[in-house]
Protein backbone atom coordinates (compact mmCIF):
# COMPACT_ATOMS: atom_id res chain seq x y z
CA UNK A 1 -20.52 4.13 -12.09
CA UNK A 2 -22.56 1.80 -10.20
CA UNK A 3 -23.09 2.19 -6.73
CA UNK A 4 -24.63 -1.55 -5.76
CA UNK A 5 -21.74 -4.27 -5.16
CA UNK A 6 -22.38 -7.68 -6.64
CA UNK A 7 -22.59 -10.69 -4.77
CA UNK A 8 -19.01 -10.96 -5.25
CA UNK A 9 -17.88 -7.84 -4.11
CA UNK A 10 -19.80 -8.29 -0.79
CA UNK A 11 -19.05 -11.53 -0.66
CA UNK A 12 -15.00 -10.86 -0.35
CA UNK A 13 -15.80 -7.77 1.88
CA UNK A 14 -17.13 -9.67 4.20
CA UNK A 15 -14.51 -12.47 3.95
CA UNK A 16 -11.62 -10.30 4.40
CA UNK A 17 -13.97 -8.33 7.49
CA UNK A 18 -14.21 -11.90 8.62
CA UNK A 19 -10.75 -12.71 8.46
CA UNK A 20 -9.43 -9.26 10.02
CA UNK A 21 -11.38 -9.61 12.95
CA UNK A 22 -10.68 -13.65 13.85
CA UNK A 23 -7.16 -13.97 12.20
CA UNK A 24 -5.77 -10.51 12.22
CA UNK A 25 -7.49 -8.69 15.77
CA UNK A 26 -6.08 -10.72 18.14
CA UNK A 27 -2.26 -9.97 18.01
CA UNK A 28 -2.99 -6.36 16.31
CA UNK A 29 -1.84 -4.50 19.67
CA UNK A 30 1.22 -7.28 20.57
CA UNK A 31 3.10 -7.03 17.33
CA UNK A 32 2.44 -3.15 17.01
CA UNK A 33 4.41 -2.60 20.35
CA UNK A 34 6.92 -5.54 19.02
CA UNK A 35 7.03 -4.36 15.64
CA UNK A 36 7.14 -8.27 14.98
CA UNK A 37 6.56 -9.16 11.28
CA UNK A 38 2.47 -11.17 10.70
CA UNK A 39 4.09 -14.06 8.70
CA UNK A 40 1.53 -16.35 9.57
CA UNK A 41 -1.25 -13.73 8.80
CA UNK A 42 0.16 -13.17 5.42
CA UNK A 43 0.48 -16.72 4.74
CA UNK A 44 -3.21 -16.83 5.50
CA UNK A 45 -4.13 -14.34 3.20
CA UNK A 46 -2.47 -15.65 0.49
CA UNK A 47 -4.45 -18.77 0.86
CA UNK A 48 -7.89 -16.96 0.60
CA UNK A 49 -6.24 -14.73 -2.39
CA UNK A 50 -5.69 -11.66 -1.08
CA UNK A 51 -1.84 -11.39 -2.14
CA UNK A 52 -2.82 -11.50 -5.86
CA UNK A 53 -6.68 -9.86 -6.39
CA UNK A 54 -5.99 -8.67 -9.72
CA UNK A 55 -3.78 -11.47 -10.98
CA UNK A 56 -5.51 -14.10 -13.01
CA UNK A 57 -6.15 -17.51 -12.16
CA UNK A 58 -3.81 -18.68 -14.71
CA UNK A 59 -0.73 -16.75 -13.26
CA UNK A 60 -1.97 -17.95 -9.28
CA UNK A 61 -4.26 -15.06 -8.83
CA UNK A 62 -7.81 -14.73 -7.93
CA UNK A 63 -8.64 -12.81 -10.84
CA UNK A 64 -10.94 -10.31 -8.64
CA UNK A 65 -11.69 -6.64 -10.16
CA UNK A 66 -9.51 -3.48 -8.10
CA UNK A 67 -13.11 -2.45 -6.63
CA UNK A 68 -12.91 -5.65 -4.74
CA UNK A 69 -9.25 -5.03 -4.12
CA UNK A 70 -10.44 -1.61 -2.28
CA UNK A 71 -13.20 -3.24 -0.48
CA UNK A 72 -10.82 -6.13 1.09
CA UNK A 73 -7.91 -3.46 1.47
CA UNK A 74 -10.31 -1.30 3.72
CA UNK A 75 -11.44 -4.05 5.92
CA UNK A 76 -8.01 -5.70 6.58
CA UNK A 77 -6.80 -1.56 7.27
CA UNK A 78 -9.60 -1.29 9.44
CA UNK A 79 -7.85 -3.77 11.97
CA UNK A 80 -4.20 -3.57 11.23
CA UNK A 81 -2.86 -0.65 8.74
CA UNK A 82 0.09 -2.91 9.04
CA UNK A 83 -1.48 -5.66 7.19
CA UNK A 84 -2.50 -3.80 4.93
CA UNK A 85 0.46 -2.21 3.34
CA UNK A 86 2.02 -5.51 2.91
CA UNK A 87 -0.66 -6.71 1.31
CA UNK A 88 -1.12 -3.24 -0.99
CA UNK A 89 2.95 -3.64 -1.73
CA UNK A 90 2.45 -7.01 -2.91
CA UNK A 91 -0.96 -6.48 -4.82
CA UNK A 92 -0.39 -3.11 -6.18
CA UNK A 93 3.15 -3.05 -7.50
CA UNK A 94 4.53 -5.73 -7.63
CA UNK A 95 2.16 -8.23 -8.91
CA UNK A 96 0.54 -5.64 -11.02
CA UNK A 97 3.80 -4.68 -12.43
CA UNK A 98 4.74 -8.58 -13.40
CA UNK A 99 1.28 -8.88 -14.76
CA UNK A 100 1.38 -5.98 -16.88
CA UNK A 101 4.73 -5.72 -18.20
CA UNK A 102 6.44 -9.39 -17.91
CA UNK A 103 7.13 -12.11 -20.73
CA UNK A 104 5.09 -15.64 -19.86
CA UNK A 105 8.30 -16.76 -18.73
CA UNK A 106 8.53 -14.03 -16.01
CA UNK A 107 5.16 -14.55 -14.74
CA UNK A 108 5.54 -18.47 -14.45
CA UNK A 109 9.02 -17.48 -12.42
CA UNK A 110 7.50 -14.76 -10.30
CA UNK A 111 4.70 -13.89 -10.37
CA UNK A 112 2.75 -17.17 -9.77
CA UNK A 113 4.44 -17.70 -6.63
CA UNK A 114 3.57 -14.24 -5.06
CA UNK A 115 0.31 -13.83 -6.21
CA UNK A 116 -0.63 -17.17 -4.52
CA UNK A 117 1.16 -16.21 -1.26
CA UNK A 118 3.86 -18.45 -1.28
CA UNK A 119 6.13 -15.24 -1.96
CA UNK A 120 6.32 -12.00 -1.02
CA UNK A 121 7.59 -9.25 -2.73
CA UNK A 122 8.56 -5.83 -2.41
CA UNK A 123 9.24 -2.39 -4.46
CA UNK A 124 12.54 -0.89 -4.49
CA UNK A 125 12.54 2.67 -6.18
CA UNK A 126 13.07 5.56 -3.45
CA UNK A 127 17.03 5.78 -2.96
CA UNK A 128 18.20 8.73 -0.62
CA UNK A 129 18.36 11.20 -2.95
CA UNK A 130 15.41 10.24 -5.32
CA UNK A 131 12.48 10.09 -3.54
CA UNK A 132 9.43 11.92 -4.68
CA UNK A 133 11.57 12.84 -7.86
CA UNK A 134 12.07 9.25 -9.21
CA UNK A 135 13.86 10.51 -11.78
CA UNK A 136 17.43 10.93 -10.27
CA UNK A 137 17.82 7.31 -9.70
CA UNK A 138 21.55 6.00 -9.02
CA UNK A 139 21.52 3.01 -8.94
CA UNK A 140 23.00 0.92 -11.94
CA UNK A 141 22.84 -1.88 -13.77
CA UNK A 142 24.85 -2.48 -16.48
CA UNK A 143 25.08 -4.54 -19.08
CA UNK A 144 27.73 -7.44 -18.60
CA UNK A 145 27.35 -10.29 -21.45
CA UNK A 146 23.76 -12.13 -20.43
CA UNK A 147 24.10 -10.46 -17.04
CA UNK A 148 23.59 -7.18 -15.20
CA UNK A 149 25.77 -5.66 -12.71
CA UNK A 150 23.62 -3.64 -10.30
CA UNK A 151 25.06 -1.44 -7.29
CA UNK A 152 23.13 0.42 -5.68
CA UNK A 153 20.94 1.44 -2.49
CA UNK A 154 17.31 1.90 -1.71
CA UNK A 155 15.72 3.11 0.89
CA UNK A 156 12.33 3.18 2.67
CA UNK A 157 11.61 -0.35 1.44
CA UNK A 158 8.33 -1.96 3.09
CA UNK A 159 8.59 -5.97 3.34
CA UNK A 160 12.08 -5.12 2.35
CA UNK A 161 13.37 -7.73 4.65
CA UNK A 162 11.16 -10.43 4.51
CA UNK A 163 10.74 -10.47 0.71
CA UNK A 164 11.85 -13.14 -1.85
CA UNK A 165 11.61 -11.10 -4.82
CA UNK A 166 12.70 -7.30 -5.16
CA UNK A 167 11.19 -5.23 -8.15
CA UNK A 168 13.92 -2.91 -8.75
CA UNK A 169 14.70 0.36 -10.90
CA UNK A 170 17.93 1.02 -11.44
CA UNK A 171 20.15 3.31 -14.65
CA UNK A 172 21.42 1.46 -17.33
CA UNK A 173 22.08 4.41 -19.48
CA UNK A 174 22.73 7.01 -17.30
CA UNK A 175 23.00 10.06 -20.98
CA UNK A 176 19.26 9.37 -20.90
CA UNK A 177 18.91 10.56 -17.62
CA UNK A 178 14.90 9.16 -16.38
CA UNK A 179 14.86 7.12 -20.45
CA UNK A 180 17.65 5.10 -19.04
CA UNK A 181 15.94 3.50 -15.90
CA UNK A 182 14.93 -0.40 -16.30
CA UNK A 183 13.40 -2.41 -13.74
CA UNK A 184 14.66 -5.85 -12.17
CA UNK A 185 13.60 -8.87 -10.81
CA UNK A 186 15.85 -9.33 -8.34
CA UNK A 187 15.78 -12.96 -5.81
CA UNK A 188 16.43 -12.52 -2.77
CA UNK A 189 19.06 -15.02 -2.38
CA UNK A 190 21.23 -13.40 -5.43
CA UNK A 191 25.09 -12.28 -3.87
CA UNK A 192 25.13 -9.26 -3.09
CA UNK A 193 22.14 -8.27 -2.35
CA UNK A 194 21.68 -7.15 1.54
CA UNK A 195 19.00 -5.72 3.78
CA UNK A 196 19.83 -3.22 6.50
CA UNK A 197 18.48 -2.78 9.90
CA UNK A 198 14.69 -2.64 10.47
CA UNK A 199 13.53 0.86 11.08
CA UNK A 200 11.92 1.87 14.18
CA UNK A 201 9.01 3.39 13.21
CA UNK A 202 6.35 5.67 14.60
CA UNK A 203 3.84 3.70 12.97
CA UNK A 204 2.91 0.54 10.86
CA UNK A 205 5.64 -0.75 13.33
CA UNK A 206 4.20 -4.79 12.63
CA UNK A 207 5.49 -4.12 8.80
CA UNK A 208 9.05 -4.19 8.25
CA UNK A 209 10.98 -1.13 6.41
CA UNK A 210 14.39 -1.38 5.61
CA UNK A 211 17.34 0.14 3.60
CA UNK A 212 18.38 -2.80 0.27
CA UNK A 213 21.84 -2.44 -1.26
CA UNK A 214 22.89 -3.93 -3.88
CA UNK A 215 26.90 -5.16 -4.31
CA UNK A 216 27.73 -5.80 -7.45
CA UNK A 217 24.52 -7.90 -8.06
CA UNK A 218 24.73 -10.62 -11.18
CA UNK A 219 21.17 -10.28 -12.69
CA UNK A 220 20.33 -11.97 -15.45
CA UNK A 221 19.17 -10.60 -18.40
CA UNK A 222 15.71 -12.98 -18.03
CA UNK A 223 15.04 -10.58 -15.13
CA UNK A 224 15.09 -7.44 -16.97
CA UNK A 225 11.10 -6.52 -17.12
CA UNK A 226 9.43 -4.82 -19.98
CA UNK A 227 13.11 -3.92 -22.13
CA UNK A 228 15.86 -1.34 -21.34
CA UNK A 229 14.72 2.26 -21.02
CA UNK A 230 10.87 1.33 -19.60
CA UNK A 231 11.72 1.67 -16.20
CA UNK A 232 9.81 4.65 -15.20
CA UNK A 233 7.08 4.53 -17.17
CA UNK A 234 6.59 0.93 -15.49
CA UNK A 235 6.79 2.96 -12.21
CA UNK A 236 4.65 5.52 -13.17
CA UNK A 237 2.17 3.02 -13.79
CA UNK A 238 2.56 1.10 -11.16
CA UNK A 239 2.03 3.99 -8.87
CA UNK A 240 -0.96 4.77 -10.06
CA UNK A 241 -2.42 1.43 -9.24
CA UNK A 242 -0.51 1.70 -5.54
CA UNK A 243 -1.92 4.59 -4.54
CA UNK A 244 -5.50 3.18 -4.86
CA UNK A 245 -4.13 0.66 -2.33
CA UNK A 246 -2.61 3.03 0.07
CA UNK A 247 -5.95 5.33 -0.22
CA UNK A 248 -8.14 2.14 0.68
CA UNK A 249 -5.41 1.73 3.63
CA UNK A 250 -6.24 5.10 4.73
CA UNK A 251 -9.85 4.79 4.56
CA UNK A 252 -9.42 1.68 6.47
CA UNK A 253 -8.04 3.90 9.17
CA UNK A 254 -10.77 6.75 9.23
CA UNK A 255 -13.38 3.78 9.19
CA UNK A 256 -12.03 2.75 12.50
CA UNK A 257 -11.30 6.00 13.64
CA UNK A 258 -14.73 6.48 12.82
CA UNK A 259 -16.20 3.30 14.83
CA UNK A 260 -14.70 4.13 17.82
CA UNK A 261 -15.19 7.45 18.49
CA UNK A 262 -18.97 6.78 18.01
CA UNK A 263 -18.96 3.27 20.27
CA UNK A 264 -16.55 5.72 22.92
CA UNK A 265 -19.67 8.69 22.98
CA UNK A 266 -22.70 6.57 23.23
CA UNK A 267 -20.62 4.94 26.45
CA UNK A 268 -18.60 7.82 28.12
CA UNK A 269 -20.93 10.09 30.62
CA UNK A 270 -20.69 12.99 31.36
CA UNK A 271 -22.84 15.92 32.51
CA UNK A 272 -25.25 12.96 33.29
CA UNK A 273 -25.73 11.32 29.93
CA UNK A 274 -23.54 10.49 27.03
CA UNK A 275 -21.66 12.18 25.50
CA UNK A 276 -23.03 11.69 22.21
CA UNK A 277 -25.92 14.08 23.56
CA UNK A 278 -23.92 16.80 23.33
CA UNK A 279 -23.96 19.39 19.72
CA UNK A 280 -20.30 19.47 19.69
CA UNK A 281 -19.73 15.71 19.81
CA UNK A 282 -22.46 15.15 17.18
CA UNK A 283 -21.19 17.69 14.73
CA UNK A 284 -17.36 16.03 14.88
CA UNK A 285 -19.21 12.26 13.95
CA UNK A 286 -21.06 13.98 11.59
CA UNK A 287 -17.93 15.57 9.79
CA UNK A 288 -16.21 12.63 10.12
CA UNK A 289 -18.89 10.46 8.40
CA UNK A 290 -19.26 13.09 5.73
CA UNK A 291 -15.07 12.58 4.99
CA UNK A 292 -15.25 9.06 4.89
CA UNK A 293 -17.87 8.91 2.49
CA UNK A 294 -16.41 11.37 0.63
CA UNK A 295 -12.98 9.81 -0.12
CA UNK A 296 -14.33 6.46 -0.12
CA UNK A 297 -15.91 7.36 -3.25
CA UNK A 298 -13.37 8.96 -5.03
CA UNK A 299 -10.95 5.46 -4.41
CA UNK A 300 -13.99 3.65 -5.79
CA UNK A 301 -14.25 5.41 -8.62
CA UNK A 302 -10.63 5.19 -9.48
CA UNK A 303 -10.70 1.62 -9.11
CA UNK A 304 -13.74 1.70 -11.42
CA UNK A 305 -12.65 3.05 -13.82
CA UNK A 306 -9.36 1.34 -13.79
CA UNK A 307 -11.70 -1.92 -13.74
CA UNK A 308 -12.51 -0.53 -17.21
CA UNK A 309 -9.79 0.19 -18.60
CA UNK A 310 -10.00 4.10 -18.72
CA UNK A 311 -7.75 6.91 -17.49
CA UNK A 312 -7.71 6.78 -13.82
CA UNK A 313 -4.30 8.32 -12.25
CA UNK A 314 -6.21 11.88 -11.75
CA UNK A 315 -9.07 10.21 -9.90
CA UNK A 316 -6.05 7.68 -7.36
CA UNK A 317 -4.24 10.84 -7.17
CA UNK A 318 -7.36 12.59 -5.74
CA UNK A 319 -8.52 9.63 -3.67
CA UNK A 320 -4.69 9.12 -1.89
CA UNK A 321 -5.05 12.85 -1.25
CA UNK A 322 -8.45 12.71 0.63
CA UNK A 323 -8.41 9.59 1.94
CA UNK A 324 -5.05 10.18 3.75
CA UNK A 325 -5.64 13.82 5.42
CA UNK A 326 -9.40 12.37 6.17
CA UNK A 327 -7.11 9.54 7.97
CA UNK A 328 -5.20 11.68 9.75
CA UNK A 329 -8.07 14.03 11.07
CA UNK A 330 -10.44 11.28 11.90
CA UNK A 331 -7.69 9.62 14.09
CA UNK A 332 -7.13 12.88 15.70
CA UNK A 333 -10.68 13.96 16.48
CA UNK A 334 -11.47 10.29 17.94
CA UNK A 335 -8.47 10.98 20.01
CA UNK A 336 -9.81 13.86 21.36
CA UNK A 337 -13.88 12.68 21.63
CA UNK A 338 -11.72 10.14 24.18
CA UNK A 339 -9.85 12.63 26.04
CA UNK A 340 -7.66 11.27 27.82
CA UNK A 341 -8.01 7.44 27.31
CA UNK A 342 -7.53 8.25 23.78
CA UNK A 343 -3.67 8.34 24.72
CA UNK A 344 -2.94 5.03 25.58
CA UNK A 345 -3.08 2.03 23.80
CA UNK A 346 -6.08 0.25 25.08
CA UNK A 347 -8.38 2.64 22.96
CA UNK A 348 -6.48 1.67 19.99
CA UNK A 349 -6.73 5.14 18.45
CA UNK A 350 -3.48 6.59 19.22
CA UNK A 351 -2.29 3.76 16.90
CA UNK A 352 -4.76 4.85 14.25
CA UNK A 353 -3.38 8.45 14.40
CA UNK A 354 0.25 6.86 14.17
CA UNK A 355 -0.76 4.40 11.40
CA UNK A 356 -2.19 7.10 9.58
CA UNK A 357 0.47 10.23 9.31
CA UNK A 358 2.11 7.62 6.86
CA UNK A 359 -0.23 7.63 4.05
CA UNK A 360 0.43 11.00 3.03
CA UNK A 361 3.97 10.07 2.69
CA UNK A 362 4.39 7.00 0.70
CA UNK A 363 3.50 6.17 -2.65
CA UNK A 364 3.93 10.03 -3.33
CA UNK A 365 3.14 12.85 -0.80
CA UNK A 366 0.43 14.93 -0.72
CA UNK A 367 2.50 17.51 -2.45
CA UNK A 368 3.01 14.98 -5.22
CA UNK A 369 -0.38 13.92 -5.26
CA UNK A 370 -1.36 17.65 -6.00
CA UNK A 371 1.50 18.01 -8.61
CA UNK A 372 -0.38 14.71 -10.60
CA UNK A 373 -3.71 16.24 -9.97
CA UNK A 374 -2.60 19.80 -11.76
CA UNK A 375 -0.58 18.16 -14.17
CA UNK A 376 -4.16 16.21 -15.44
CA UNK A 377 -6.35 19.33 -15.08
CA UNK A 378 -4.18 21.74 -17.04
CA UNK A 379 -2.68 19.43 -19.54
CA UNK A 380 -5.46 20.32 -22.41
């Protein structure tokens, strides 16, 4: 692996640090207490290619490599965590998933359109009783002369309601049990298809989550991606890829965790001097800079590897698993290097703590993270 970015790779850091702090910054704080959806933002980064990295230029992407795609994810996370899932969702699934497993007719359709940011899209797998087992899927789709009839619900769907395309696994042989499950292309606009009420979350509140149902949905059989029976392996895969998102998401988060507790010691007095003079203070920033570093480059390497084109689901596994508990503790030792102004919002960090609890949810737990992990070392 090699540790110097090209010009390329520092060049799109530094664009997407550019664009966080102008574009994104400013209305960070307003549409977190809001919970108000960044559709100009996202219509922004879709015109600098940041809603399709990894999609070629051909199909409307930028055709960038994932360790750019971690790079830009950590900057934009850095500001807004909230930002940066839709972007990951969009990126990491769903264009990834087109890209890999749909005809040329499927990608002109779809997936040119949301790689270039004119559409978003979103991944529709959890339902309430198949979460991190994927397996026991219930919703159908079956088979209905050139069309599928799909009823169903999901849950737990990020850009669920502001999406124009829905990337959906559903049965359509339910004797094969997780050998039955397809996956859809689902528009937005098809009857039948409805999004419930926005969730009120505790954090990535400028995102929009949302329960999908699905009413006795005509698809047609165009929409069917990769052939009957490939649906979980397509979200297997898929997954793998997504969690290299959601772990550059989470390092965003300890970055800026990071940042602020040292800009908050070298400022805040007490005793007479700074605190960054005192032992205690200094050995939290150092343990904190030691975790960062430390996840950060287990997500590179997974996206390195992926970048050529070898096994890499052990090394996203690990790097989701780090990255998000080094999230979480970073957020909550800035919060209490600030004491007491690290409870309100002007500090910005009680947001980082809420942004981050998230990341060891989504895109499989921590407990599922360790169940891949195990699975990989013991396999031989």
């Amino acid at each position: 692996m090699d540790f110097n970015f090209s010009e390329e790779q520092i060049a799109i850091r530094d664009t997407a640090r550019d664009f966080a702090q102008n574009e994104i910054a400013p209305s960070t704080i307003e549409r977190d207490i809001k919970a108000e959806f960044p559709f100009e933002i996202i219509k922004k980064l879709g015109e600098f290619g940041f809603m399709g990295m990894m999609v070629p230029p051909e199909w409307g992407g930028a055709g960038f490599d994932a360790v750019s795609y971690v790079l830009a994810m950590e900057e934009i996370s850095k500001v807004d965590a909230s930002v940066g899932v839709i972007m990951s969702v969009n990126n990491s699934l769903v264009c990834h998933g087109i890209n890999h497993w749909g005809t040329d007719e499927q990608k002109e359709r779809f997936l040119k359109p949301l790689a270039s940011g004119e559409k978003l899209g979103c991944f529709c797998l959890s339902e309430p009783e198949a979460g991190s087992d994927a397996t026991q899927q219930k919703t159908e789709a079956l088979k209905d002369g050139d069309y599928y009839i799909m009823n169903g619900i999901k849950n737990w769907i990020t850009n669920g309601k502001n999406s124009d395309v829905y990337f959906v696994q559903a049965m359509t042989d339910k004797k094969l049990k997780h050998k039955g499950i397809s996956t859809f292309l689902v528009d937005k606009d098809t009857p039948g298809l409805e999004t419930g009420i926005k969730e009120d979350k505790l954090g990535i509140r400028s995102s929009d989550t949302c329960t999908v149902s699905f009413n006795n949905c005509k698809v047609h059989k165009d929409q069917l991606l990769g052939g009957e029976g490939t649906g979980f392996k397509i979200a297997m895969d898929t997954l793998n890829g997504g969690r290299i998102g959601i772990a550059a998401q989470a390092l965003g988060i300890a970055q800026a965790s990071l940042e602020a507790a040292v800009r908050y010691a070298k400022t805040r007095k007490a005793f007479g001097s700074p605190i960054s003079n005192l032992q205690a203070i200094q050995f939290k920033l150092a343990d904190m800079a030691t975790n960062v570093e430390a996840a950060r480059n287990l997500v590179l390497q997974a996206a390195w590897k992926k970048d050529n084109n070898m096994p890499y689901a052990k090394e996203a596994a690990m790097g989701k698993l780090l990255a998000s508990k080094v999230a979480v503790n970073n957020s909550l030792e800035a919060i209490q290097i600030h004491g007491g102004y690290g409870y309100v919002r002007e500090y910005l960090v009680e947001r980082y703590l809420r942004d981050a609890k998230i990341t060891e949810i989504y895109e499989g737990t921590s407990e599922i993270q360790r169940v891949v992990i195990s699975r990989a070392m013991l396999k031989d």
